[in-house]
Each structure stands twice: as C-alpha cells, then as structure tokens.
Protein backbone atom coordinates (compact mmCIF):
# COMPACT_ATOMS: atom_id res chain seq x y z
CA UNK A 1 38.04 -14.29 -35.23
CA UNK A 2 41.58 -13.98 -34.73
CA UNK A 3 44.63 -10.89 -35.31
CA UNK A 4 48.08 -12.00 -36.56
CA UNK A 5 50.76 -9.32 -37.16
CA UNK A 6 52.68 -9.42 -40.18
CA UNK A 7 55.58 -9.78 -40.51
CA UNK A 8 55.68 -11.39 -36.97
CA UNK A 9 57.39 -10.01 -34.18
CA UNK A 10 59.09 -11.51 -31.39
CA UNK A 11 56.89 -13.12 -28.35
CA UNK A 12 58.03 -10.70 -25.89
CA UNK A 13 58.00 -7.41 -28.12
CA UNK A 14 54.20 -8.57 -28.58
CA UNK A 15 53.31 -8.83 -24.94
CA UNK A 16 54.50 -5.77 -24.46
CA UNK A 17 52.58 -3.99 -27.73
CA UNK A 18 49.31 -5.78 -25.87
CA UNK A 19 50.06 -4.19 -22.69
CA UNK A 20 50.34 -0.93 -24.33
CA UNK A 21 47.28 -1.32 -26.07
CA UNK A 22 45.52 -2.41 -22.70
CA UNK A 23 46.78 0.72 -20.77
CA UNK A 24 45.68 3.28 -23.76
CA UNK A 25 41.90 1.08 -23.92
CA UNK A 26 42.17 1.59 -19.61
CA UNK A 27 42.94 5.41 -20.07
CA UNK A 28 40.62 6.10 -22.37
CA UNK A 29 37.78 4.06 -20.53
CA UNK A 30 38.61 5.71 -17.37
CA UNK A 31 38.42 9.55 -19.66
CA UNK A 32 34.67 8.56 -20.55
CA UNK A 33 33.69 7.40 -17.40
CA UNK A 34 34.15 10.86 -16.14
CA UNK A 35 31.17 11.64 -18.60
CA UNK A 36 29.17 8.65 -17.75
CA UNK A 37 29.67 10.12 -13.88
CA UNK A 38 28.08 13.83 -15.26
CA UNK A 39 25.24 11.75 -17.01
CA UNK A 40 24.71 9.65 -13.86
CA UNK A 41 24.35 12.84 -11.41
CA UNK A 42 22.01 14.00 -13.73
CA UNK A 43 19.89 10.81 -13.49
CA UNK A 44 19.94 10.92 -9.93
CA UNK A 45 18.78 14.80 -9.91
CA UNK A 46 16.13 14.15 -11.08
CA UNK A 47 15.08 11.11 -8.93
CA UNK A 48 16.06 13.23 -5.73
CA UNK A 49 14.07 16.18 -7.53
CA UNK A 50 10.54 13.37 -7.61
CA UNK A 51 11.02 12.61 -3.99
CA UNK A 52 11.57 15.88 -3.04
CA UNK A 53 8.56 17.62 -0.48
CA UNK A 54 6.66 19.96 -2.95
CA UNK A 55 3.14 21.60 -2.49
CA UNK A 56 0.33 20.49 -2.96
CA UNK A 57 1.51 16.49 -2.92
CA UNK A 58 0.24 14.12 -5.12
CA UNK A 59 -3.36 12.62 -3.93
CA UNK A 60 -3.61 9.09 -4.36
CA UNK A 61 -7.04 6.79 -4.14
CA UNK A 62 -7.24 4.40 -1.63
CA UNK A 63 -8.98 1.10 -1.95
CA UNK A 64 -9.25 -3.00 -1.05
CA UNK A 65 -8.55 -5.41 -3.94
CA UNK A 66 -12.16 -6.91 -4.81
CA UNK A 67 -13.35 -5.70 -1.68
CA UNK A 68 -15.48 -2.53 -0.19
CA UNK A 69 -13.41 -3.11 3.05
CA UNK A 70 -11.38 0.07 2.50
CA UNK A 71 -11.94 3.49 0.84
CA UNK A 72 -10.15 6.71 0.99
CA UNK A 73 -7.49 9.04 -0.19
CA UNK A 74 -4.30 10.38 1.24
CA UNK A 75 -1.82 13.63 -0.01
CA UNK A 76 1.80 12.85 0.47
CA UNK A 77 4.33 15.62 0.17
CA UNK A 78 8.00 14.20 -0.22
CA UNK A 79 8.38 11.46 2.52
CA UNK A 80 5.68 12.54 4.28
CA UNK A 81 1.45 11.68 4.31
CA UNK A 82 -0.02 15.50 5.23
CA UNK A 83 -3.77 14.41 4.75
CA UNK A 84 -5.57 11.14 4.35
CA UNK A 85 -9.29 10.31 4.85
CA UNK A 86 -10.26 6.49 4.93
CA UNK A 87 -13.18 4.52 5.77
CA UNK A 88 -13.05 0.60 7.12
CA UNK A 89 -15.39 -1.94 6.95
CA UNK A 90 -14.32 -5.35 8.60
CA UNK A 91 -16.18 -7.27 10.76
CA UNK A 92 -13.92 -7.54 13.44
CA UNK A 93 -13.53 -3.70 14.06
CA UNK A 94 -17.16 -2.47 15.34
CA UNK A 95 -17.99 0.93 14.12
CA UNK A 96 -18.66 3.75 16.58
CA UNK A 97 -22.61 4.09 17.36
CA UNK A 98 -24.51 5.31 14.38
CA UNK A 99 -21.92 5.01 11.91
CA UNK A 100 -21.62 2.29 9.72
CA UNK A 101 -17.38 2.60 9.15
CA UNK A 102 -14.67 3.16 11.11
CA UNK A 103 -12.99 6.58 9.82
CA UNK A 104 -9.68 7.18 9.91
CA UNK A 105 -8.45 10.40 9.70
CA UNK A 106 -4.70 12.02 9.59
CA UNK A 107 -5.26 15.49 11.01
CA UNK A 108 -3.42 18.79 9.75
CA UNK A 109 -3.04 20.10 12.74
CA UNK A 110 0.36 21.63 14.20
CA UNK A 111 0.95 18.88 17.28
CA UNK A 112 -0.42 15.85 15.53
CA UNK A 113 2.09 13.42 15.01
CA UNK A 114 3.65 13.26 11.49
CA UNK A 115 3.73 10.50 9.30
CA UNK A 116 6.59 9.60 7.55
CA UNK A 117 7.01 6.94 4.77
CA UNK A 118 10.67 5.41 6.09
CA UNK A 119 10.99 3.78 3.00
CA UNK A 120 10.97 6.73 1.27
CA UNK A 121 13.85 8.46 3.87
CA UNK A 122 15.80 5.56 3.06
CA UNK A 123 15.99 6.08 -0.43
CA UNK A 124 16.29 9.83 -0.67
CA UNK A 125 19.45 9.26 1.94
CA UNK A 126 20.77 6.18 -0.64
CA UNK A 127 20.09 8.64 -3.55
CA UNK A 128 22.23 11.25 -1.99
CA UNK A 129 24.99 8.97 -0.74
CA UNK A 130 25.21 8.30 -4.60
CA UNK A 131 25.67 11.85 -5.19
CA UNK A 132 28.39 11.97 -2.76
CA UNK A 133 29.94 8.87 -4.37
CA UNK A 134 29.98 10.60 -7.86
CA UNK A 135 31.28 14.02 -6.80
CA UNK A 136 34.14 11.72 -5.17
CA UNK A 137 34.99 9.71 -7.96
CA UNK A 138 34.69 13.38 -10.81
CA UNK A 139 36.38 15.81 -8.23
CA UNK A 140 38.15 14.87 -5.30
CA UNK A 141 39.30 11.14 -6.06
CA UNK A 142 42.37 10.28 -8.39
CA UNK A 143 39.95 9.70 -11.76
CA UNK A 144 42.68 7.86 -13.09
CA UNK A 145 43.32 5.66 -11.27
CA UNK A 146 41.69 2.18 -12.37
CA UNK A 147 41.00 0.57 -8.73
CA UNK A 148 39.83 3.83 -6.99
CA UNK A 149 37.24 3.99 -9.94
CA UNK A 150 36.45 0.44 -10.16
CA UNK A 151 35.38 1.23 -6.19
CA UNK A 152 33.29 3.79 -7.16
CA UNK A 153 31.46 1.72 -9.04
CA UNK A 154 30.81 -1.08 -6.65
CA UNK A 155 29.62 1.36 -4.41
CA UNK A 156 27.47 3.41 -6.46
CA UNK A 157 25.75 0.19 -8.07
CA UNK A 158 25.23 -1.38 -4.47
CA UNK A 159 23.58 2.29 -3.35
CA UNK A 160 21.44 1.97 -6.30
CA UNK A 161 20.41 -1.51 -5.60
CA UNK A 162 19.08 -0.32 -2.05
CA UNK A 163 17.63 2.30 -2.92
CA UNK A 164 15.42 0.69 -5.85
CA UNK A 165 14.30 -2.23 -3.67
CA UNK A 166 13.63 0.14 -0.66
CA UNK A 167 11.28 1.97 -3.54
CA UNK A 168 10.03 -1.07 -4.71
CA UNK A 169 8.89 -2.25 -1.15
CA UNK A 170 8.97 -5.07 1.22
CA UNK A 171 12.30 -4.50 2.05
CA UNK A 172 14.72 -4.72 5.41
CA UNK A 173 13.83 -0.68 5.72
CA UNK A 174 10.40 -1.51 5.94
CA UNK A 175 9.56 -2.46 9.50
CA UNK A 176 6.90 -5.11 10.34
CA UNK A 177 3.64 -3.89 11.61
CA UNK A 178 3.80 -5.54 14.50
CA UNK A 179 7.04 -3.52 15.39
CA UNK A 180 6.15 -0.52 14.28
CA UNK A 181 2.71 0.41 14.15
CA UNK A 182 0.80 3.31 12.38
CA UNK A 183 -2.15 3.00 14.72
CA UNK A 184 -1.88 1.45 18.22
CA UNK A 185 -5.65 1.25 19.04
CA UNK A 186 -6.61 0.08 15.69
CA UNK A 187 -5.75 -3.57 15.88
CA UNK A 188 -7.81 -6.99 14.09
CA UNK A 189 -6.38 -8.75 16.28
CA UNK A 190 -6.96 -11.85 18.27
CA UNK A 191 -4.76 -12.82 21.43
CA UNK A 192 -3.77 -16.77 21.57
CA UNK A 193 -4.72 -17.31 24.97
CA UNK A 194 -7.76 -19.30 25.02
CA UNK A 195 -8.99 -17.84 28.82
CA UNK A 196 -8.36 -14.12 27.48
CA UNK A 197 -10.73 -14.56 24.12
CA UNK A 198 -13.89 -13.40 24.89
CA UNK A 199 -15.83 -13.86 21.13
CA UNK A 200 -19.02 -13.12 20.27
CA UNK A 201 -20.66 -16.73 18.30
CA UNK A 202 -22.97 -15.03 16.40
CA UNK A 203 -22.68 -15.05 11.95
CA UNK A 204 -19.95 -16.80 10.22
CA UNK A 205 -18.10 -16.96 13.94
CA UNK A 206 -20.22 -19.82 15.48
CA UNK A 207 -19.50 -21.66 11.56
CA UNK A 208 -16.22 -21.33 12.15
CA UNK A 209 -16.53 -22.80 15.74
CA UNK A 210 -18.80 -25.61 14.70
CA UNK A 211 -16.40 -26.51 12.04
CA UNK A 212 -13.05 -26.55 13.84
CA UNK A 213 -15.53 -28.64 16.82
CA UNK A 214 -16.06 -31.32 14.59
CA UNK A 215 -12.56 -31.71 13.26
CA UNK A 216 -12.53 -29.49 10.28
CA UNK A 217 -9.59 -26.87 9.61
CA UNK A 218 -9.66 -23.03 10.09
CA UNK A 219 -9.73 -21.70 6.77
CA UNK A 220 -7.18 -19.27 6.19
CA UNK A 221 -8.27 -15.64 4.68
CA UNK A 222 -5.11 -14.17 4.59
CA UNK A 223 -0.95 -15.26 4.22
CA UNK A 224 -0.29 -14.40 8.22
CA UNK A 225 -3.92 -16.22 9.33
CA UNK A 226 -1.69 -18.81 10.97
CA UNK A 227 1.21 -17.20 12.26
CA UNK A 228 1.89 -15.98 15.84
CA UNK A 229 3.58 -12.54 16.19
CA UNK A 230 4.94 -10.80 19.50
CA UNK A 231 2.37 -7.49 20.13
CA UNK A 232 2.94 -4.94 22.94
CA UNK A 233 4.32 -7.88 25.12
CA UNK A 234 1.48 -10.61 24.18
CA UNK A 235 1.09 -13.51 21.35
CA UNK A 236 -1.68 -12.72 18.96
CA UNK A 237 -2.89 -13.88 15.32
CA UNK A 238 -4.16 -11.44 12.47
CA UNK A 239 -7.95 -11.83 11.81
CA UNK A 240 -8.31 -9.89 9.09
CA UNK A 241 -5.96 -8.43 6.92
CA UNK A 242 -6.64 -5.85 4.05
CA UNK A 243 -3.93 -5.19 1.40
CA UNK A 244 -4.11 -1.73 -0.29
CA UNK A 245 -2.28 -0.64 -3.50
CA UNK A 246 -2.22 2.93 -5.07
CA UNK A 247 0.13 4.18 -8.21
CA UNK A 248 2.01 6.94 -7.80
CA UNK A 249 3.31 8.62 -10.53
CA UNK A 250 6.14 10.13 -9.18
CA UNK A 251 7.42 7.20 -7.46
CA UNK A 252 6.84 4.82 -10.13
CA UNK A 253 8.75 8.04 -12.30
CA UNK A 254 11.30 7.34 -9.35
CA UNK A 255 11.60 3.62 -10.21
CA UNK A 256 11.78 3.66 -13.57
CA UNK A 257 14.59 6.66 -13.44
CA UNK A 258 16.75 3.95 -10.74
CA UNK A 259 16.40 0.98 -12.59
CA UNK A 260 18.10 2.75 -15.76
CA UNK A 261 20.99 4.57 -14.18
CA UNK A 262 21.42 0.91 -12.25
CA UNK A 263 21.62 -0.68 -15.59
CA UNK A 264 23.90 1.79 -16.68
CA UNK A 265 26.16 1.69 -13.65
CA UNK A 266 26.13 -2.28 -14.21
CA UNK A 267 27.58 -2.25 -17.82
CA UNK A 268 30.01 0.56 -16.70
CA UNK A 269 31.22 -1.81 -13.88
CA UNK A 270 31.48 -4.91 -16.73
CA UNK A 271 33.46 -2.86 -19.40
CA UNK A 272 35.95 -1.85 -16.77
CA UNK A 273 36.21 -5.15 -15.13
CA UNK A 274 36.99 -6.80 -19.02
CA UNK A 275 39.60 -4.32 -19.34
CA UNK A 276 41.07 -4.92 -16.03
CA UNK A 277 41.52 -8.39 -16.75
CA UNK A 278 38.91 -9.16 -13.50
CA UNK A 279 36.05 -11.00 -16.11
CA UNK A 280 34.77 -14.11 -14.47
C-alpha cells in the first residue's frame, strides 16, 4: 500500500512534510512512553513486593524425582531459608548409629549461620536498579529527548533480562557447588587418587568393580558422574547426585510478572527504534 499527495508537491517540500511528520510521531511516542514508564514501575512493585521478606514465608515440600532419596520441607522468608527439615537416603552417606537417614536440619537459632538464596539478592538488586532506571528516565532525565530515552530502554530491558534468568536459575549468579558450598561436611564425594580411596566392595560396589575389571564401562548415574572438579584443594568426582525441585508460588508469580514487563519493554524499544530510523 502506497500514499501519493494530490496535487503533487515538489520533492524537497515533501521531504520536509515527512520530516515533520516523523518529529510529531517521535514527540508523541516519547509523551506515551512517560506512561508506559508509570505502568512499568508498577509492574516492578509488585515483583519487588513478592520477593520482599514477609512473615511467616512460604513452606515449600521437598523431594527426589522418582526417588525416596530426599524428603523434607523448608520456610523461606524473602531471600532467605529460616527453617528447613530434610531427610537423605543415599548409599554413599552412612547414617548416624540407629537412624536410618541422615537429617539435615537449618536451626533458628540467633548465631547459626544464615542462609541466603544469592540468586534471589541478585534479582531483588536488578529489580531495583530498574526502578532507579525508570525514576531517571520520568523525573530527572530530559524525557524528550529521543537518545537519552532510547538508553533507558536498553538498559531497563538488559536489567530485566538478568534478573528473569537469575529467577529462572542456572545462571552466572548462581555459584557452582563445588565453589560455594551449603554444607562442607556433607559431601558424596569420591577423591581421584587411587592410593587415597579406601571403598568398601560390598553390594552393587564390588559389581561395579568386577565390571570395570573385565573391561566394561562405569555406568554413569548422573550428568557430572565423569567430570573432575577442584574441592577444598583436591580432585574429586560426584557419586551421587540428587536433583530437587519445589514450586513456589511467589516466585513463579515473580517470573511470570518479569517476563511481561520484559515483553513490554521489548516492543517499547522496537516502536522507538522504527521511528528513529535505527530498524534493522
């Protein structure tokens, strides 16, 4: 589809009527951006308002996938876990005399060491830096002015990229285990010097011995079964690994909230972008 002006006017008289009609669409795109800020801050509110530390916590159920290797609960409050009660069951961790699981239990009391989901620091810090970046761009920036707002924008969306994959997990703010570990003494692990290994053959360990003996492979059981990581100063391997997954409600609340305003921020950026003539 195409737009002729009748009767025609001269070439240059009608670059000049489009440029006009660019910088009135660029005003008036800039105008309602100041209410897609408001609508933003509002979004963001609320996800600060989920994270945010308020008695009593949400309890969450703990437990292995298709396995009674793990049971349990936990209470977090904000980025915190207050209480948590869990029971293992793995072959390589012995159980204390006359019990039949290893309990492990995060105590309430005023010196214990606190817990603290970093994940979740990092994204109520990203959630705030977008505040900041939205007060900026409504208040103390020049709201006019196309490439201070364009900015804005970037940064915003990039904030809100961080902090939704730092909510959604296995990201760079997530430190590996084997740097950062909840539980020191608590360890299935195996060291990969053959003279410091002292095993036990007995059950499905002198199989495993027997098979590897007469050329067969080690069968993995989990993704890191073969990998060699660096541990307090000494190469070990993972012998058993058990992968837990709870739903939260107000994290997944949390999500849902950051993926929208992202989304929104993302056509905000586009429409300005078109209008600034920057479209790939």
């Amino acid at each position: 589809m195409s737009t002729a002006v009748w009767p025609p006017i001269p070439h240059d008289e009608l670059i000049r009527e489009e440029e006009r009609s660019l910088a009135r669409e660029l005003e008036w795109l800039l105008s309602e951006l100041q209410e897609t800020l408001r609508s933003l801050k509002a979004g963001l509110e609320e996800c600060a308002s989920l994270l945010a530390p308020q008695e009593p916590g949400s309890t969450l159920v703990l437990s292995s996938l298709r396995s009674e290797n793990l049971k349990g609960f936990i209470t977090r409050v904000g980025t915190r876990v207050v209480k948590g009660d869990v029971s293992l069951k793995l072959p390589s961790l012995k159980p204390p005399p006359g019990a039949t699981t290893n309990r492990l239990s995060i105590s309430q009391e005023p010196t214990a060491p606190t817990l603290v989901l970093q994940q979740l620091v990092s994204v109520r810090t990203l959630i705030n830096a977008c505040l900041d970046v939205v007060d900026a761009s409504i208040w103390t920036g020049d709201s006019r002015n196309a490439d201070f707002m364009s900015g804005q924008l970037q940064l915003l969306h990039e904030n809100m990229q961080e902090a939704r994959q730092a909510l959604k997990g296995g990201s760079d703010v997530q430190k590996p285990w084997f740097e950062d570990p909840v539980d020191e003494k608590v360890r299935t692990l195996e060291t990969t010097n053959p003279a410091a290994q002292n095993k036990s053959l007995t059950g499905l360990s002198i199989r495993e011995q027997l098979a590897v003996a007469l050329g067969g492979t080690r069968t993995p059981t989990h993704e890191e079964a073969n990998e060699v990581f660096m541990y307090k100063g000494e190469e070990v391997r993972v012998k058993e690994k058990v992968r837990v997954e709870s739903q939260d409600p107000s994290l997944m609340a949390a999500f849902a909230k950051l993926s929208a305003l992202e989304h929104s921020v993302a056509l905000s950026r586009k429409a300005l972008d078109v209008v600034m003539g920057r479209e790939d």
